[in-house]
N, C-alpha and C. Protein backbone atom coordinates (compact mmCIF):
# COMPACT_ATOMS: atom_id res chain seq x y z
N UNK A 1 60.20 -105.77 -148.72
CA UNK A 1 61.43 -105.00 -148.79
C UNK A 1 61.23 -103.68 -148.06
N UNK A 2 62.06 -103.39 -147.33
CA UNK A 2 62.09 -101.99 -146.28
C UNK A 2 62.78 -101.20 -147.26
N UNK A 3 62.35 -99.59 -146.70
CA UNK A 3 63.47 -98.64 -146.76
C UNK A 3 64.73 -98.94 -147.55
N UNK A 4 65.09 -99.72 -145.83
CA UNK A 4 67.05 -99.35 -145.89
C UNK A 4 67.21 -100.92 -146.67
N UNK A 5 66.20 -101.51 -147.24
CA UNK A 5 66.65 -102.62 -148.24
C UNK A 5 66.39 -101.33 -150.18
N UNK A 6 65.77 -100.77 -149.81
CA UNK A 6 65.67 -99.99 -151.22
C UNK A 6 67.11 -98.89 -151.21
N UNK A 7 67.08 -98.50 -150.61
CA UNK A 7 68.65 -97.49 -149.95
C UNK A 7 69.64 -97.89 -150.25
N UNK A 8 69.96 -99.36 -149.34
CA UNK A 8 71.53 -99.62 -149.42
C UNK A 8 71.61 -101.26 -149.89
N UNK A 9 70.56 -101.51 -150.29
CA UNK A 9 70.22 -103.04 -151.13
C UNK A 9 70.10 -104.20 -149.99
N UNK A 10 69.67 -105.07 -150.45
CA UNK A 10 69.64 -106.10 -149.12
C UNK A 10 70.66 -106.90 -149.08
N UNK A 11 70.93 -106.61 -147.71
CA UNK A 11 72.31 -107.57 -147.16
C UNK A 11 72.33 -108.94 -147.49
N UNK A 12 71.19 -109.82 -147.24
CA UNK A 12 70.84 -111.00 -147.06
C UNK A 12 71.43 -111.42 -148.52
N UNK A 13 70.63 -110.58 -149.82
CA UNK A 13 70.83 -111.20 -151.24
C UNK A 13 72.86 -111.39 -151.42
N UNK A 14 73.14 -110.14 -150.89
CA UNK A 14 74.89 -110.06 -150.99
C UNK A 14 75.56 -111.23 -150.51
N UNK A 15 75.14 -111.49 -149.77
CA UNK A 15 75.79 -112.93 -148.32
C UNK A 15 75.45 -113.81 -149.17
N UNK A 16 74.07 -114.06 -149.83
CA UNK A 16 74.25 -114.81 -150.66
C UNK A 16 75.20 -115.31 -152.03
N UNK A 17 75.10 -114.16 -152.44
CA UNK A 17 75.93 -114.11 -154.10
C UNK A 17 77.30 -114.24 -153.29
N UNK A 18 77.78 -113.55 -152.55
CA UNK A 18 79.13 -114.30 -152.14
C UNK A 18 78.94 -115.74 -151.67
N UNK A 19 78.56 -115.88 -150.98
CA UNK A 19 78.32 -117.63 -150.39
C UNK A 19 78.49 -118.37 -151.84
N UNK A 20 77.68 -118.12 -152.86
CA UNK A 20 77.43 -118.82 -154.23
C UNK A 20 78.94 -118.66 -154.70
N UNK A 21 79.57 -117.74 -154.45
CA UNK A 21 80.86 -117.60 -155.31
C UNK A 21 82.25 -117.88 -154.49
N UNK A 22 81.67 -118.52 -153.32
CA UNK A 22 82.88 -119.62 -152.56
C UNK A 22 83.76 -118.20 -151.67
N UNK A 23 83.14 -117.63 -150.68
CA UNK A 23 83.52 -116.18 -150.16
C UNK A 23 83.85 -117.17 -149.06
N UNK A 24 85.00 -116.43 -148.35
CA UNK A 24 85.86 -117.05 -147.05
C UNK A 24 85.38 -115.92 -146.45
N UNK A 25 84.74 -116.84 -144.37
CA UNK A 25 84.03 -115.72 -143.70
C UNK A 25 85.33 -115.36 -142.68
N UNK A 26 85.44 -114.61 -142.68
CA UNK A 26 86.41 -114.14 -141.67
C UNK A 26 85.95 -113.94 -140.75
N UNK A 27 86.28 -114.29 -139.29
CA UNK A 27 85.20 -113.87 -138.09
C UNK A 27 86.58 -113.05 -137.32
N UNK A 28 86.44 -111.87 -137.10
CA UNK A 28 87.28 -110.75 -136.36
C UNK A 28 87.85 -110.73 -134.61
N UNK A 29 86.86 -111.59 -134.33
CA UNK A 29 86.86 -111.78 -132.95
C UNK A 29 87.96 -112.24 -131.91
N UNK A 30 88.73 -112.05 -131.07
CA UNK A 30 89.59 -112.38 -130.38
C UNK A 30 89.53 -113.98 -130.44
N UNK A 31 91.13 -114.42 -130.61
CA UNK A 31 90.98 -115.93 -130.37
C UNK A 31 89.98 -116.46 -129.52
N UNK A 32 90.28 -116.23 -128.43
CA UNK A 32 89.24 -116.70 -127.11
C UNK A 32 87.58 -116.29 -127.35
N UNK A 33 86.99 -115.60 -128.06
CA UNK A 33 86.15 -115.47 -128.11
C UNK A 33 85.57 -116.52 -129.50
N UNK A 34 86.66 -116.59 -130.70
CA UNK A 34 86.18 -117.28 -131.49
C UNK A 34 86.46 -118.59 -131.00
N UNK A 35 87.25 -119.63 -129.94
CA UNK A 35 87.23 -120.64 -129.72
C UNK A 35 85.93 -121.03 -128.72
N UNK A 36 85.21 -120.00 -128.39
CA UNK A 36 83.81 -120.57 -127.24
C UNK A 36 82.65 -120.25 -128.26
N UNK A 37 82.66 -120.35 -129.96
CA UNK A 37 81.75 -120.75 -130.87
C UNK A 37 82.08 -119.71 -131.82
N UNK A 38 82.01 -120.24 -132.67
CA UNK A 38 81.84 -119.84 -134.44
C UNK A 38 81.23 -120.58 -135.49
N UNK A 39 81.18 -120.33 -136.75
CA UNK A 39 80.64 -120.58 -137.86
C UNK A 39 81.82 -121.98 -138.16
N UNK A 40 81.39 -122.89 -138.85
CA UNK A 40 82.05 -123.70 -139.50
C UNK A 40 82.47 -123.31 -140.41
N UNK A 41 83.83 -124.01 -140.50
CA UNK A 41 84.96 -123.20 -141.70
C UNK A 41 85.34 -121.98 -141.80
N UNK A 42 85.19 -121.06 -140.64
CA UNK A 42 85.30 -119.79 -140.59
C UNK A 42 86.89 -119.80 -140.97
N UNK A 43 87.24 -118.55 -140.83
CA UNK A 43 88.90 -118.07 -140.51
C UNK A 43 88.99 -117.04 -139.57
N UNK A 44 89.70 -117.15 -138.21
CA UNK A 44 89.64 -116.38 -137.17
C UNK A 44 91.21 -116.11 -137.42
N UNK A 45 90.49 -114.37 -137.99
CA UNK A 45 91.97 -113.51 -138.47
C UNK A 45 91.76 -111.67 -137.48
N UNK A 46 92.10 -112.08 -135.84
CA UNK A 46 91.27 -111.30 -135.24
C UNK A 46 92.05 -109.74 -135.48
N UNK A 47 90.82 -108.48 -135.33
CA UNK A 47 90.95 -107.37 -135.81
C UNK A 47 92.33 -106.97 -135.41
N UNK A 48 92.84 -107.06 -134.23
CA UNK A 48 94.02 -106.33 -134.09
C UNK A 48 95.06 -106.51 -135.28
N UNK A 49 94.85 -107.81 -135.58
CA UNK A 49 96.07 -108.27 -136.68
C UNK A 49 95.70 -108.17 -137.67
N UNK A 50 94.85 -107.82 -138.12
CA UNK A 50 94.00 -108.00 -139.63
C UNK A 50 94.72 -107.36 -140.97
N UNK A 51 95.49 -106.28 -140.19
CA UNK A 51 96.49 -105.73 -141.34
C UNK A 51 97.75 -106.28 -141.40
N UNK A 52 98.27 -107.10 -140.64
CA UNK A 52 99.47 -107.94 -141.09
C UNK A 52 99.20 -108.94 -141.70
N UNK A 53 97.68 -108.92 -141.89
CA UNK A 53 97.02 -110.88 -142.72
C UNK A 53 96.99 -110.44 -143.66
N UNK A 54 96.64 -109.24 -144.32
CA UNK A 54 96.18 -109.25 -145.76
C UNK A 54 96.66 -109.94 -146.92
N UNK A 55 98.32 -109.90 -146.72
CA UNK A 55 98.38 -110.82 -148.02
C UNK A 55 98.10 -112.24 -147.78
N UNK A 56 97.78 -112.80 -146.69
CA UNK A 56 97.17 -114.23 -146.42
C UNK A 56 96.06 -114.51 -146.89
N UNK A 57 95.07 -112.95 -146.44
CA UNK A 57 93.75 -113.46 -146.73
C UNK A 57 93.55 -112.93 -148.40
N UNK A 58 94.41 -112.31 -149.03
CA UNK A 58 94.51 -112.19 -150.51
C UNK A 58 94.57 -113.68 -151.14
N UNK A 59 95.85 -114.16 -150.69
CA UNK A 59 96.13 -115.75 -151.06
C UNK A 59 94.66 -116.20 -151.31
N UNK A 60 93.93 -116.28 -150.59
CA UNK A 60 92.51 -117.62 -150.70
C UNK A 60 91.93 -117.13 -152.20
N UNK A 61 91.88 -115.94 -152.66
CA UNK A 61 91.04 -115.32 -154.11
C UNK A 61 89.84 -115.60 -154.00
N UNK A 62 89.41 -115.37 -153.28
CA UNK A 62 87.90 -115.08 -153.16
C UNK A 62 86.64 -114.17 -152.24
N UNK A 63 85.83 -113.68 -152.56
CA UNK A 63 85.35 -112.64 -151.55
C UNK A 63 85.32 -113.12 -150.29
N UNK A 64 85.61 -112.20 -149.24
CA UNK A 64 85.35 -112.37 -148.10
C UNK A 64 84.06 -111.84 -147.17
N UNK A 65 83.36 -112.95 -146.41
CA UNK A 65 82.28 -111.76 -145.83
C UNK A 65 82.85 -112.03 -144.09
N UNK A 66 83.17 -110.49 -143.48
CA UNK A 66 83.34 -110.60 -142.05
C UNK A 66 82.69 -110.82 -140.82
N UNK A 67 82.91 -111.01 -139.73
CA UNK A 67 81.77 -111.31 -139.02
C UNK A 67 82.55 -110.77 -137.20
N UNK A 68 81.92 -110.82 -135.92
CA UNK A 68 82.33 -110.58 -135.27
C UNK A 68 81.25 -110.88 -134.02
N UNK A 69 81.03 -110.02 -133.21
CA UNK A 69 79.94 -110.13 -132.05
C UNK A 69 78.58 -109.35 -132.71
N UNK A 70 79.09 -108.08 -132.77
CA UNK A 70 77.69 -107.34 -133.05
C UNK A 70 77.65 -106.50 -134.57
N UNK A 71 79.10 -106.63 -135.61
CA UNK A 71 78.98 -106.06 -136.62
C UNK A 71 79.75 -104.83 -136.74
N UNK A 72 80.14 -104.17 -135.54
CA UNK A 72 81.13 -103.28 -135.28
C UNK A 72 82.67 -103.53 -135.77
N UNK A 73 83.41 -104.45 -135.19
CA UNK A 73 84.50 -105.14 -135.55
C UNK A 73 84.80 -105.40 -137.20
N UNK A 74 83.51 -105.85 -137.12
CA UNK A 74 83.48 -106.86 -138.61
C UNK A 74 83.56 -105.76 -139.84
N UNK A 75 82.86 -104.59 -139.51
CA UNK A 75 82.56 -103.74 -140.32
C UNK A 75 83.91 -102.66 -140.09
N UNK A 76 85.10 -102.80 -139.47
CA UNK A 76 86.19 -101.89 -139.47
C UNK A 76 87.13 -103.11 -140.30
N UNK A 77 87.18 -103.93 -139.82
CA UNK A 77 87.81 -105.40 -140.80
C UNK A 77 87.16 -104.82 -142.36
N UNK A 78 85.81 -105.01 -142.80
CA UNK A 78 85.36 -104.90 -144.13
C UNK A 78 86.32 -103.61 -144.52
N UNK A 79 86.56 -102.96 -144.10
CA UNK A 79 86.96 -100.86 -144.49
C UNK A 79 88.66 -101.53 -144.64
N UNK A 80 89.17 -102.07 -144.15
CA UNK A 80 90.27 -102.02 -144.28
C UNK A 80 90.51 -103.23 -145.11
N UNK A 81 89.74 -104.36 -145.49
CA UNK A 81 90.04 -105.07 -146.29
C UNK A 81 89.70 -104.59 -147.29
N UNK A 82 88.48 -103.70 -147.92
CA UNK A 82 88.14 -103.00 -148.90
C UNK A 82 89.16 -102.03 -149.14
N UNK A 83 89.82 -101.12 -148.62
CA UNK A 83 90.99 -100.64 -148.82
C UNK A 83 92.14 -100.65 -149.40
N UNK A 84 92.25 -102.85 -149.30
CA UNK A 84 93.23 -103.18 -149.63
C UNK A 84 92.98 -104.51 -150.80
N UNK A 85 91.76 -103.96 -151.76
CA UNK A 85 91.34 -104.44 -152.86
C UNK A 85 90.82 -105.84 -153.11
N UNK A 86 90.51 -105.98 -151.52
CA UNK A 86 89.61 -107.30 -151.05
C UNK A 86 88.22 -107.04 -151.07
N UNK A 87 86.99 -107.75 -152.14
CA UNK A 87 86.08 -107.62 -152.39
C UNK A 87 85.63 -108.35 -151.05
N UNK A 88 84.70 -107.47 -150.23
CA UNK A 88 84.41 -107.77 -149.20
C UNK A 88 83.13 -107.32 -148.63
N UNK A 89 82.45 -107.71 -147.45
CA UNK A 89 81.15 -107.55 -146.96
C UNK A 89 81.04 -107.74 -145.77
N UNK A 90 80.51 -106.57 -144.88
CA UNK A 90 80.67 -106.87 -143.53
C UNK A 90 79.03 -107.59 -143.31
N UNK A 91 79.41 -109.26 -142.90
CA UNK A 91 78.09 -109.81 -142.11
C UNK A 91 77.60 -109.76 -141.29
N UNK A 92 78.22 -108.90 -140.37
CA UNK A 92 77.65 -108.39 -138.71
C UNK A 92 77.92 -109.78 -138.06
N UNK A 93 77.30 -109.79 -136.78
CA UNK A 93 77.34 -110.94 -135.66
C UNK A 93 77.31 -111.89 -136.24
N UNK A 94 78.03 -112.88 -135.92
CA UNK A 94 78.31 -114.07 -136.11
C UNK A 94 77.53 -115.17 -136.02
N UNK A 95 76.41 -115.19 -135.16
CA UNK A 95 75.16 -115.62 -134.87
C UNK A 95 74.24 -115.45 -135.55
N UNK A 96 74.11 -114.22 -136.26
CA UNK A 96 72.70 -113.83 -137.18
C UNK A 96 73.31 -114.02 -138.54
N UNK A 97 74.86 -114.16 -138.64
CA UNK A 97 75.35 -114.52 -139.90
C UNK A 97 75.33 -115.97 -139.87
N UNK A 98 75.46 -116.66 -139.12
CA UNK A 98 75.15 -118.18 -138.96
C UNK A 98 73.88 -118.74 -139.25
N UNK A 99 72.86 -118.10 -139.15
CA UNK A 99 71.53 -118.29 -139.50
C UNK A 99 71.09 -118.26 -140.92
N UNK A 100 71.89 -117.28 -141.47
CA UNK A 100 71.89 -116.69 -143.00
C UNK A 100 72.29 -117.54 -143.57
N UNK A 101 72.90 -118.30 -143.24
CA UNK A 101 73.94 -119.22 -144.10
C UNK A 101 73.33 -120.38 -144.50
């Protein structure tokens, strides 16, 4: 365990306990970028629109963890879904969140 796993807790265990509790991954990414690869079963709800989805992505009732290219995206998606009383977790890249899984 590092540092910034004693600091800000480890990401990995979180991704988990949501995964365990049936969390929908949202991947942020422009259509076109999420149709040339993503996660299976994702939901491509890309950032620009992300605030006209909310009550969509409320509908599913369950945590969401976000995802994107590099964690940037994903992590302005997490702030504004957290905002809007969506228990949520930004997973960074979509690739290293694919691995996690």
């Amino acid at each position: 365990m590092g540092l910034l796993d004693l600091l800000f807790g480890n990401k990995d265990n979180k991704i988990k306990d949501f995964q365990s509790r049936g969390a929908v991954i949202i991947d942020v990414r422009t259509v076109k970028e999420y149709n040339q690869g993503a996660i299976v079963n994702s939901k491509n709800f890309p950032l620009q629109n992300i605030k006209t989805q909310i009550n969509e992505i409320k509908k599913y009732n369950k945590p969401v963890i976000t995802c994107c290219v590099s964690g940037m995206r994903s992590g302005t998606a997490a702030t504004i879904l957290k905002n809007h009383g969506i228990e949520v977790i930004n997973g960074g890249g979509w690739m290293s969140l694919n691995s996690k899984l």
